[in-house]
PDB file of N, CA and C in Angstrom:
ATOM      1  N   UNK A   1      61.016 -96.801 -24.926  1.00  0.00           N
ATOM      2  CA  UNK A   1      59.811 -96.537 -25.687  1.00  0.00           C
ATOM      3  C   UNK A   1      60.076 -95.351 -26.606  1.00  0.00           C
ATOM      4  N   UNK A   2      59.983 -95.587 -27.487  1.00  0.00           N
ATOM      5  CA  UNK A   2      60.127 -94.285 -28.771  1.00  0.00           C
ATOM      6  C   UNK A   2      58.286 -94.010 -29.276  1.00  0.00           C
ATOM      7  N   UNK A   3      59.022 -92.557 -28.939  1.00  0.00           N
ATOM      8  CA  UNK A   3      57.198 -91.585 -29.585  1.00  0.00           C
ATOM      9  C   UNK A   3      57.430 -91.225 -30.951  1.00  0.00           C
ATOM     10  N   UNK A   4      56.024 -91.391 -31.315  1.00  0.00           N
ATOM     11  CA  UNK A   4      56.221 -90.744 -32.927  1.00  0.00           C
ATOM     12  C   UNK A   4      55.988 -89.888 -33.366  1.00  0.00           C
ATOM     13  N   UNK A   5      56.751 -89.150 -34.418  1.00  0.00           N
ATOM     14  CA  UNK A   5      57.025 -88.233 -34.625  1.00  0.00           C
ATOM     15  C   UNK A   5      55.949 -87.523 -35.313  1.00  0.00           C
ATOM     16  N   UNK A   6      55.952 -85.824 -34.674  1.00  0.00           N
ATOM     17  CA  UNK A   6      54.732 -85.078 -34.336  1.00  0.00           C
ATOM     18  C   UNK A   6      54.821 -84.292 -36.092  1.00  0.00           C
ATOM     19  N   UNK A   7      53.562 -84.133 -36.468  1.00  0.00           N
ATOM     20  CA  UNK A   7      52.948 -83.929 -37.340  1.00  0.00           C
ATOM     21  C   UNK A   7      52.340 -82.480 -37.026  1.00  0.00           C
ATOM     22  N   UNK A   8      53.403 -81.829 -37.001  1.00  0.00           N
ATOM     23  CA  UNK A   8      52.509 -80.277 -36.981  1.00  0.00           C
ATOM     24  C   UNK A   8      51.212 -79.547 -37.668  1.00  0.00           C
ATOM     25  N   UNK A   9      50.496 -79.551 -37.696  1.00  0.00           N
ATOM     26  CA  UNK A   9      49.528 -78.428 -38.642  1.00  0.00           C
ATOM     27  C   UNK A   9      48.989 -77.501 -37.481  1.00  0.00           C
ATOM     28  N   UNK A  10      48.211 -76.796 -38.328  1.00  0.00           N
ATOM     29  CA  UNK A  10      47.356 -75.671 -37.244  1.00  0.00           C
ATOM     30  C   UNK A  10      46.048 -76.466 -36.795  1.00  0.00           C
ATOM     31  N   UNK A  11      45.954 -75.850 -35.507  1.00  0.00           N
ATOM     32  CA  UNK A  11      44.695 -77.287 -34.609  1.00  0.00           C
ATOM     33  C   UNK A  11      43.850 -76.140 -33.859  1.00  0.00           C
ATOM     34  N   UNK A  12      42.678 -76.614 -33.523  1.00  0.00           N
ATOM     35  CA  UNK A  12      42.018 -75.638 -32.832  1.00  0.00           C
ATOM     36  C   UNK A  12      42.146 -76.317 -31.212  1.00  0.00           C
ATOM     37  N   UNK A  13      42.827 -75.615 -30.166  1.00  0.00           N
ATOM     38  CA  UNK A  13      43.050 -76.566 -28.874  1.00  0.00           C
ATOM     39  C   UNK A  13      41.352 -76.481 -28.102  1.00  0.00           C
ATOM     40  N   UNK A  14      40.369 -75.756 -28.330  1.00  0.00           N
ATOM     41  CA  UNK A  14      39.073 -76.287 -28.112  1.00  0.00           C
ATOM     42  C   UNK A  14      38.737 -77.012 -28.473  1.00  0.00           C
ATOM     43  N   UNK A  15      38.857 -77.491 -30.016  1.00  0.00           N
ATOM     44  CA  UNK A  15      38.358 -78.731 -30.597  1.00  0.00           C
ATOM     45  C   UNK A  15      38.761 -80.260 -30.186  1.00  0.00           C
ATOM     46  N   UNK A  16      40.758 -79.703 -30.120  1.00  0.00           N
ATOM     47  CA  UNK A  16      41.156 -80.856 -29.269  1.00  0.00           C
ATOM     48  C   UNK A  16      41.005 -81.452 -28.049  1.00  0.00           C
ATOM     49  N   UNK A  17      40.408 -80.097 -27.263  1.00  0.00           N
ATOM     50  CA  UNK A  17      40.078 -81.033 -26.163  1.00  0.00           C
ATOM     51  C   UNK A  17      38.602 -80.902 -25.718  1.00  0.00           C
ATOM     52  N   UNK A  18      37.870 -80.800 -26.479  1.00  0.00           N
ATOM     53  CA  UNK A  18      36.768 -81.562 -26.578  1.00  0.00           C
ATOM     54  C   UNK A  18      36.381 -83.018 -26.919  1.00  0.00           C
ATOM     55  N   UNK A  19      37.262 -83.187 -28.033  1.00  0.00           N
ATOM     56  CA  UNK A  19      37.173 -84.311 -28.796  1.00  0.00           C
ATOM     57  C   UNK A  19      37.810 -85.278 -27.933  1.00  0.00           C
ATOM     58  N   UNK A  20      39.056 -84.765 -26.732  1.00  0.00           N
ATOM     59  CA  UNK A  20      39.305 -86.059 -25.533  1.00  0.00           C
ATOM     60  C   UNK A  20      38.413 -85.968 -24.696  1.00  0.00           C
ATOM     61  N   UNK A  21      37.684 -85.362 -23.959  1.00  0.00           N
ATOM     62  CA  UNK A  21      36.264 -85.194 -23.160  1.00  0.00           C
ATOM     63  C   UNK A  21      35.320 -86.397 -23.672  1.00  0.00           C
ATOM     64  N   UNK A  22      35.084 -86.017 -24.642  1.00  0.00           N
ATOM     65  CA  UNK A  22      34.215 -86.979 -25.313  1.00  0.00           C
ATOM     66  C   UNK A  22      34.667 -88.559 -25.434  1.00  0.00           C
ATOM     67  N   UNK A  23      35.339 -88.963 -25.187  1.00  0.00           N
ATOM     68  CA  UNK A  23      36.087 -90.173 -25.019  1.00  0.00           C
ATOM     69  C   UNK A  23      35.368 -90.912 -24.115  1.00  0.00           C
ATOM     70  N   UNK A  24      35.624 -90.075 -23.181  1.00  0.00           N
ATOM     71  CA  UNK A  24      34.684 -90.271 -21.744  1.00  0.00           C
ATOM     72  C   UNK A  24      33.481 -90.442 -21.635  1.00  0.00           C
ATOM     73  N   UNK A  25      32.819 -90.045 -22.633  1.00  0.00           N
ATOM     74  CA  UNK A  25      31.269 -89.399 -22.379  1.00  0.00           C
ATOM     75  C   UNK A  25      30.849 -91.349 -21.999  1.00  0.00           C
ATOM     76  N   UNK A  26      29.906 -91.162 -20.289  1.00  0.00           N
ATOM     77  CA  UNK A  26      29.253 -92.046 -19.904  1.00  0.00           C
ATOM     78  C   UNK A  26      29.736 -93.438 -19.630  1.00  0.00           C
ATOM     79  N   UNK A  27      31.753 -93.092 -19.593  1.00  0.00           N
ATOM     80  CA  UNK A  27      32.364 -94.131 -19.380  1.00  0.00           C
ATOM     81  C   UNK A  27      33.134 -94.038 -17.234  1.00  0.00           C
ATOM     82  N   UNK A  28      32.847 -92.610 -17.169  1.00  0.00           N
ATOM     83  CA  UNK A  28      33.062 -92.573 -15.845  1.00  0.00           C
ATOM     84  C   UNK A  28      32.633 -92.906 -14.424  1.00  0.00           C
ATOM     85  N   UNK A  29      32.344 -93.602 -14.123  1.00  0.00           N
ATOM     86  CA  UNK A  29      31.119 -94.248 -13.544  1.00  0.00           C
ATOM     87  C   UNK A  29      31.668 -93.055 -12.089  1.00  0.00           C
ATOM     88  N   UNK A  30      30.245 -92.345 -11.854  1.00  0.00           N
ATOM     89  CA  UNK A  30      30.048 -91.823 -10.515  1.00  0.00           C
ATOM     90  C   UNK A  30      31.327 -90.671 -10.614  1.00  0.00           C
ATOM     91  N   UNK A  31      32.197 -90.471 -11.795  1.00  0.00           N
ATOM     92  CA  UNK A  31      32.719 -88.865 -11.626  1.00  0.00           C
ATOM     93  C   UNK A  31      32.187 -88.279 -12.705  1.00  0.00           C
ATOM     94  N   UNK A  32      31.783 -86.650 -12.527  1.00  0.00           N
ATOM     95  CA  UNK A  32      31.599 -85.719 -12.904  1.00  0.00           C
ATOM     96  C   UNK A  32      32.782 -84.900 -13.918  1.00  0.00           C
ATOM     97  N   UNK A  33      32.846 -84.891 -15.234  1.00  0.00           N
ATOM     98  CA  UNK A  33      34.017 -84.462 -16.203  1.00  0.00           C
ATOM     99  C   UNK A  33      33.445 -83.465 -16.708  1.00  0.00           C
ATOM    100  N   UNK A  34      33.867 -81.827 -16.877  1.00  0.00           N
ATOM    101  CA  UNK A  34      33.318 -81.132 -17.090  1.00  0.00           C
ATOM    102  C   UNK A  34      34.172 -80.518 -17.994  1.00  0.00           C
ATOM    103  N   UNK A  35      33.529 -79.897 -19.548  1.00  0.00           N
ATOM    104  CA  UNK A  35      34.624 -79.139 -20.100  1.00  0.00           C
ATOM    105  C   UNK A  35      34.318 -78.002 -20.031  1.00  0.00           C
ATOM    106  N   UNK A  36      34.858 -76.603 -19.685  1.00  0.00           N
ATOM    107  CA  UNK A  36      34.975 -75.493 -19.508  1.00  0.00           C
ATOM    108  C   UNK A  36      36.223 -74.777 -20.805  1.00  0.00           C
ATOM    109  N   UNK A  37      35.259 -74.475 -22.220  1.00  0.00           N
ATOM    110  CA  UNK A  37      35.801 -74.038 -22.873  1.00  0.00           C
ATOM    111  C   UNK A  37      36.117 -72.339 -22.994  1.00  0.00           C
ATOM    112  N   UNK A  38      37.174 -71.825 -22.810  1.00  0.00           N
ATOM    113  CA  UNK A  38      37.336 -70.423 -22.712  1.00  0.00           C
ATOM    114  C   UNK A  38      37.294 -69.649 -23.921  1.00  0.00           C
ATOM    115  N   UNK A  39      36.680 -70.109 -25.072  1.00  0.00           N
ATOM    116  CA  UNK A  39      36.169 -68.969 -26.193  1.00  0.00           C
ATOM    117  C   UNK A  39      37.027 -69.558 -27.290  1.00  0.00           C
ATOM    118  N   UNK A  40      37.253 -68.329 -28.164  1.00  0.00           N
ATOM    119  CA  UNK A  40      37.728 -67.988 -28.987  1.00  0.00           C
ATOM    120  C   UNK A  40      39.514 -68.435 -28.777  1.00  0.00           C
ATOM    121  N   UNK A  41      39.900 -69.831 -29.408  1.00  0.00           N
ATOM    122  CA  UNK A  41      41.652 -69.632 -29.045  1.00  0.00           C
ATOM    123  C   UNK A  41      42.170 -69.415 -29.991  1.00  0.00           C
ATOM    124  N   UNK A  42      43.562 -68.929 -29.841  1.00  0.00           N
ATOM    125  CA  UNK A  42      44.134 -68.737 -30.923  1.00  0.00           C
ATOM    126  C   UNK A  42      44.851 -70.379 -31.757  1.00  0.00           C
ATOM    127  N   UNK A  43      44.580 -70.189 -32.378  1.00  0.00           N
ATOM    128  CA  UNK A  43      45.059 -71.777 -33.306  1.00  0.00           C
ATOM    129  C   UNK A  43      46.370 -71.858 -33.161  1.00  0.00           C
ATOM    130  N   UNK A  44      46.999 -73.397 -32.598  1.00  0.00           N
ATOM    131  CA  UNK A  44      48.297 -73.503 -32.559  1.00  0.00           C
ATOM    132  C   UNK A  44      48.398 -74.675 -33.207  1.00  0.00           C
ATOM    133  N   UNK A  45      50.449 -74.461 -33.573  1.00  0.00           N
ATOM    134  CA  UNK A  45      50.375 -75.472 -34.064  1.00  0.00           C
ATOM    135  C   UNK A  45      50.871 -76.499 -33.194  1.00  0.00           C
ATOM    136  N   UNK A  46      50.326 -77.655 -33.775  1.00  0.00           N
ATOM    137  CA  UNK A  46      50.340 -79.023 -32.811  1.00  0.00           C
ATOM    138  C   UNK A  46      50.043 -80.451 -33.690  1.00  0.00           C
ATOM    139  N   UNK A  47      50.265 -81.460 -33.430  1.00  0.00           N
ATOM    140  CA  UNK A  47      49.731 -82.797 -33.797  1.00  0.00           C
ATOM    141  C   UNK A  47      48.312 -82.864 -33.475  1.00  0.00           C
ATOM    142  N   UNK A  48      47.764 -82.856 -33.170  1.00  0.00           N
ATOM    143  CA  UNK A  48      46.173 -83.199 -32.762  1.00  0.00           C
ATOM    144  C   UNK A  48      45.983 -84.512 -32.360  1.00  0.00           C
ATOM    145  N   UNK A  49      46.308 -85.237 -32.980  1.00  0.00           N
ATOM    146  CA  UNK A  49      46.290 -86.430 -32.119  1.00  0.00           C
ATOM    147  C   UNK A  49      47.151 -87.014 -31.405  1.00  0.00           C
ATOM    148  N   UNK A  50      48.537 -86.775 -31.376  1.00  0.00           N
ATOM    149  CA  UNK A  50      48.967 -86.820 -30.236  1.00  0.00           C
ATOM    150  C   UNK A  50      48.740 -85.954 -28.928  1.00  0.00           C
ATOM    151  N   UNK A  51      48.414 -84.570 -29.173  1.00  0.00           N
ATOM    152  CA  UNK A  51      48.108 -83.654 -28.029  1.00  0.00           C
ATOM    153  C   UNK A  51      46.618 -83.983 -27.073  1.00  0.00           C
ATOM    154  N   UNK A  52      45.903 -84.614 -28.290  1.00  0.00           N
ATOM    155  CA  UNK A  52      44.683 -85.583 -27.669  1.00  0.00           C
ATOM    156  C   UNK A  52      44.627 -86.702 -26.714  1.00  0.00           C
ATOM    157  N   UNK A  53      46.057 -87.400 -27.219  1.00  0.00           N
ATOM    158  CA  UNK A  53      46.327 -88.545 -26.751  1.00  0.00           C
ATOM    159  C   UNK A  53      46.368 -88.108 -25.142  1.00  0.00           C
ATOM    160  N   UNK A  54      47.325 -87.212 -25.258  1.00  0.00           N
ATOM    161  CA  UNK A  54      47.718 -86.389 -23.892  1.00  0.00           C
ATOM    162  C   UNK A  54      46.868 -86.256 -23.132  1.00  0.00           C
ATOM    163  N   UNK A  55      46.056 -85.566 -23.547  1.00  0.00           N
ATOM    164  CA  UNK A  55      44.782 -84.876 -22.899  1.00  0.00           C
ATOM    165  C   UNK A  55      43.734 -86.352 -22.346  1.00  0.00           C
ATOM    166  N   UNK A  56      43.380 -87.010 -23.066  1.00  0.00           N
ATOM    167  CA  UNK A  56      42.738 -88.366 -22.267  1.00  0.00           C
ATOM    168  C   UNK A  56      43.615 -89.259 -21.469  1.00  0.00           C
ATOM    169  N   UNK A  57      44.952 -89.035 -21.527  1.00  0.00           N
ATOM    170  CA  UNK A  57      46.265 -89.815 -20.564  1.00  0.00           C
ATOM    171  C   UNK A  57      45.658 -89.410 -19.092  1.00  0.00           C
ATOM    172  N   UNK A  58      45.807 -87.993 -19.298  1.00  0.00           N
ATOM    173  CA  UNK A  58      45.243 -86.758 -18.042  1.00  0.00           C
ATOM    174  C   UNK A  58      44.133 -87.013 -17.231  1.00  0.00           C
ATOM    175  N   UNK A  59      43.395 -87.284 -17.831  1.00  0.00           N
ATOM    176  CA  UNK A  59      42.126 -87.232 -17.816  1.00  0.00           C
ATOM    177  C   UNK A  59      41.838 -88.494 -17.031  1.00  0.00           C
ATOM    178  N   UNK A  60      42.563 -89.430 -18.121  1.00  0.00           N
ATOM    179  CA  UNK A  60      42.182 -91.208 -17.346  1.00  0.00           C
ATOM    180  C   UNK A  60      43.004 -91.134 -16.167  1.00  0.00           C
ATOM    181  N   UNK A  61      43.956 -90.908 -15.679  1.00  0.00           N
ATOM    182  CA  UNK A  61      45.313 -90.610 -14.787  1.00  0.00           C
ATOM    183  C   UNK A  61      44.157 -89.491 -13.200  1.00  0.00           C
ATOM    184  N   UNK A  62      43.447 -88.506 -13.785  1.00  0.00           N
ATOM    185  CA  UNK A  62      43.070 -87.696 -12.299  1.00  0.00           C
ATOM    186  C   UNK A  62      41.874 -89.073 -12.045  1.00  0.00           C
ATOM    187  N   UNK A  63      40.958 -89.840 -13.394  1.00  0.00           N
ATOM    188  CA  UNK A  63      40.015 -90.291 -12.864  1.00  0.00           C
ATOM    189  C   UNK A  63      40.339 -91.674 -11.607  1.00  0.00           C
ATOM    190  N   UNK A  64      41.397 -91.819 -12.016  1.00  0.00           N
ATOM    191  CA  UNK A  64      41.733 -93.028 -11.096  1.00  0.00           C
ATOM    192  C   UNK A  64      42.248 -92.439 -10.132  1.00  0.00           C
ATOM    193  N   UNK A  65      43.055 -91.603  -9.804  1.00  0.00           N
ATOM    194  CA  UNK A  65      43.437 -90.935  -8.562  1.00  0.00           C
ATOM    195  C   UNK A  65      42.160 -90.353  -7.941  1.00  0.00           C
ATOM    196  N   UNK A  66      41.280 -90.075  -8.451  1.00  0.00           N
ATOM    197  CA  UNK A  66      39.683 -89.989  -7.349  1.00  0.00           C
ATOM    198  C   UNK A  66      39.020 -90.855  -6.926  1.00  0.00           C
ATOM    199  N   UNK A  67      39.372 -92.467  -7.294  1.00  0.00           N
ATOM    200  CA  UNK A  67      38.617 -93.379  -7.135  1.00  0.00           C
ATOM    201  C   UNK A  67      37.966 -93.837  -5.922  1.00  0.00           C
ATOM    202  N   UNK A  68      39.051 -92.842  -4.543  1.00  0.00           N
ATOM    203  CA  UNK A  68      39.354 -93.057  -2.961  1.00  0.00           C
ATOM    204  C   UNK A  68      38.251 -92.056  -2.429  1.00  0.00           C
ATOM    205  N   UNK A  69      37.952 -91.051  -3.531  1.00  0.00           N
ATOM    206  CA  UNK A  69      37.997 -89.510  -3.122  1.00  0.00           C
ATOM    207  C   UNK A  69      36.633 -89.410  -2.983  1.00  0.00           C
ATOM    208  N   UNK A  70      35.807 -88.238  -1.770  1.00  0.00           N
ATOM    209  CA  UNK A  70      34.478 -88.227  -1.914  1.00  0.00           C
ATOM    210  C   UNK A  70      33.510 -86.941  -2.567  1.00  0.00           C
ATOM    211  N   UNK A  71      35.006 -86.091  -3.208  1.00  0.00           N
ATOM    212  CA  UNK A  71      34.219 -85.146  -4.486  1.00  0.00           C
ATOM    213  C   UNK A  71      34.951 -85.573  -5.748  1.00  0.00           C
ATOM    214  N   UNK A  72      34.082 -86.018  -6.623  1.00  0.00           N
ATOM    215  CA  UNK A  72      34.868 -86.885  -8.174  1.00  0.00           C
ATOM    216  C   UNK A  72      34.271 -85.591  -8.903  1.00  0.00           C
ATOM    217  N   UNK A  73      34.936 -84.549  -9.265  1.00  0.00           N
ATOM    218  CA  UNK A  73      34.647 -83.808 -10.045  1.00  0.00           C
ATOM    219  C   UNK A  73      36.453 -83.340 -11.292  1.00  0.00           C
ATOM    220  N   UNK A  74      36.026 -83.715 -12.301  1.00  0.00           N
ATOM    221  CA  UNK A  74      37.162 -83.074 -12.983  1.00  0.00           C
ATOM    222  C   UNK A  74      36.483 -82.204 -14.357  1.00  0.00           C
ATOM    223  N   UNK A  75      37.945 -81.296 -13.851  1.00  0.00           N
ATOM    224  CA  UNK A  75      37.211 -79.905 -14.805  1.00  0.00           C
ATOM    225  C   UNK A  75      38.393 -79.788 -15.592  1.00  0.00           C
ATOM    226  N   UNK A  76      37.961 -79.936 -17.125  1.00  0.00           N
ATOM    227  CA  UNK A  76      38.995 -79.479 -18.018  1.00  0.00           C
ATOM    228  C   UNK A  76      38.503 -78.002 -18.860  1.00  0.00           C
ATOM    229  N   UNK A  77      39.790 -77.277 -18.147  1.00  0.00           N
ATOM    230  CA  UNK A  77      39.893 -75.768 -18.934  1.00  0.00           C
ATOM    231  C   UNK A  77      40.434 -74.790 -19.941  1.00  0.00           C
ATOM    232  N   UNK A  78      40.149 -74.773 -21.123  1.00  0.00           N
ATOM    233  CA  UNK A  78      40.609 -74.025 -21.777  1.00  0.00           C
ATOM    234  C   UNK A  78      40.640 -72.509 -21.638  1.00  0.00           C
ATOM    235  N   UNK A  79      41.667 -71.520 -21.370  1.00  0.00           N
ATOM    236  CA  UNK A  79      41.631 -70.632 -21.197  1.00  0.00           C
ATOM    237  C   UNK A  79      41.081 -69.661 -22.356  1.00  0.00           C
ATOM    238  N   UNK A  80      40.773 -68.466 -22.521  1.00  0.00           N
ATOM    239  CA  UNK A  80      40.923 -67.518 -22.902  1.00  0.00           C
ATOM    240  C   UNK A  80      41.873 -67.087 -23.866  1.00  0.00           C
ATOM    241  N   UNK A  81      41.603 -66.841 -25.681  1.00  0.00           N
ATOM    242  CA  UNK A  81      42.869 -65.980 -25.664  1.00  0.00           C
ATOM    243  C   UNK A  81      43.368 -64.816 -25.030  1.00  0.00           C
TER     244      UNK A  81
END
């Protein structure tokens, strides 16, 4: 499998991973997805949509590994600069 090739610019990583959160919105049946944005980040550079891609891979990947589980809570965190 060949990935394609990343498209650097400057990205805001709150924005990006909000915008995979939202993917989700009301598609999780019975888990709890929470975004916990930590402020102000410093802008990196990145693809954005591939780093997105990532971020809902993650996301879809813990929701199915809770499917067994009897606390479905996932928390995505952006730190702090």
């Amino acid at each position: 499998m060949r990935f394609p090739a990343a498209k650097l610019a400057p990205a805001s990583a709150n924005t990006i991973v909000h915008e995979a959160v939202e993917v989700f919105s009301g598609r999780l049946d019975g888990i709890t997805l929470k975004n916990v944005a930590g402020g102000n980040l410093l802008t990196v550079r990145a693809d954005a949509g591939l780093l997105r891609s990532v971020i809902v891979n993650l996301i879809d990947n813990a929701a199915e590994a809770l499917e067994t589980c009897s606390l479905r809570e996932i928390t995505v965190i952006t730190p702090r600069a």
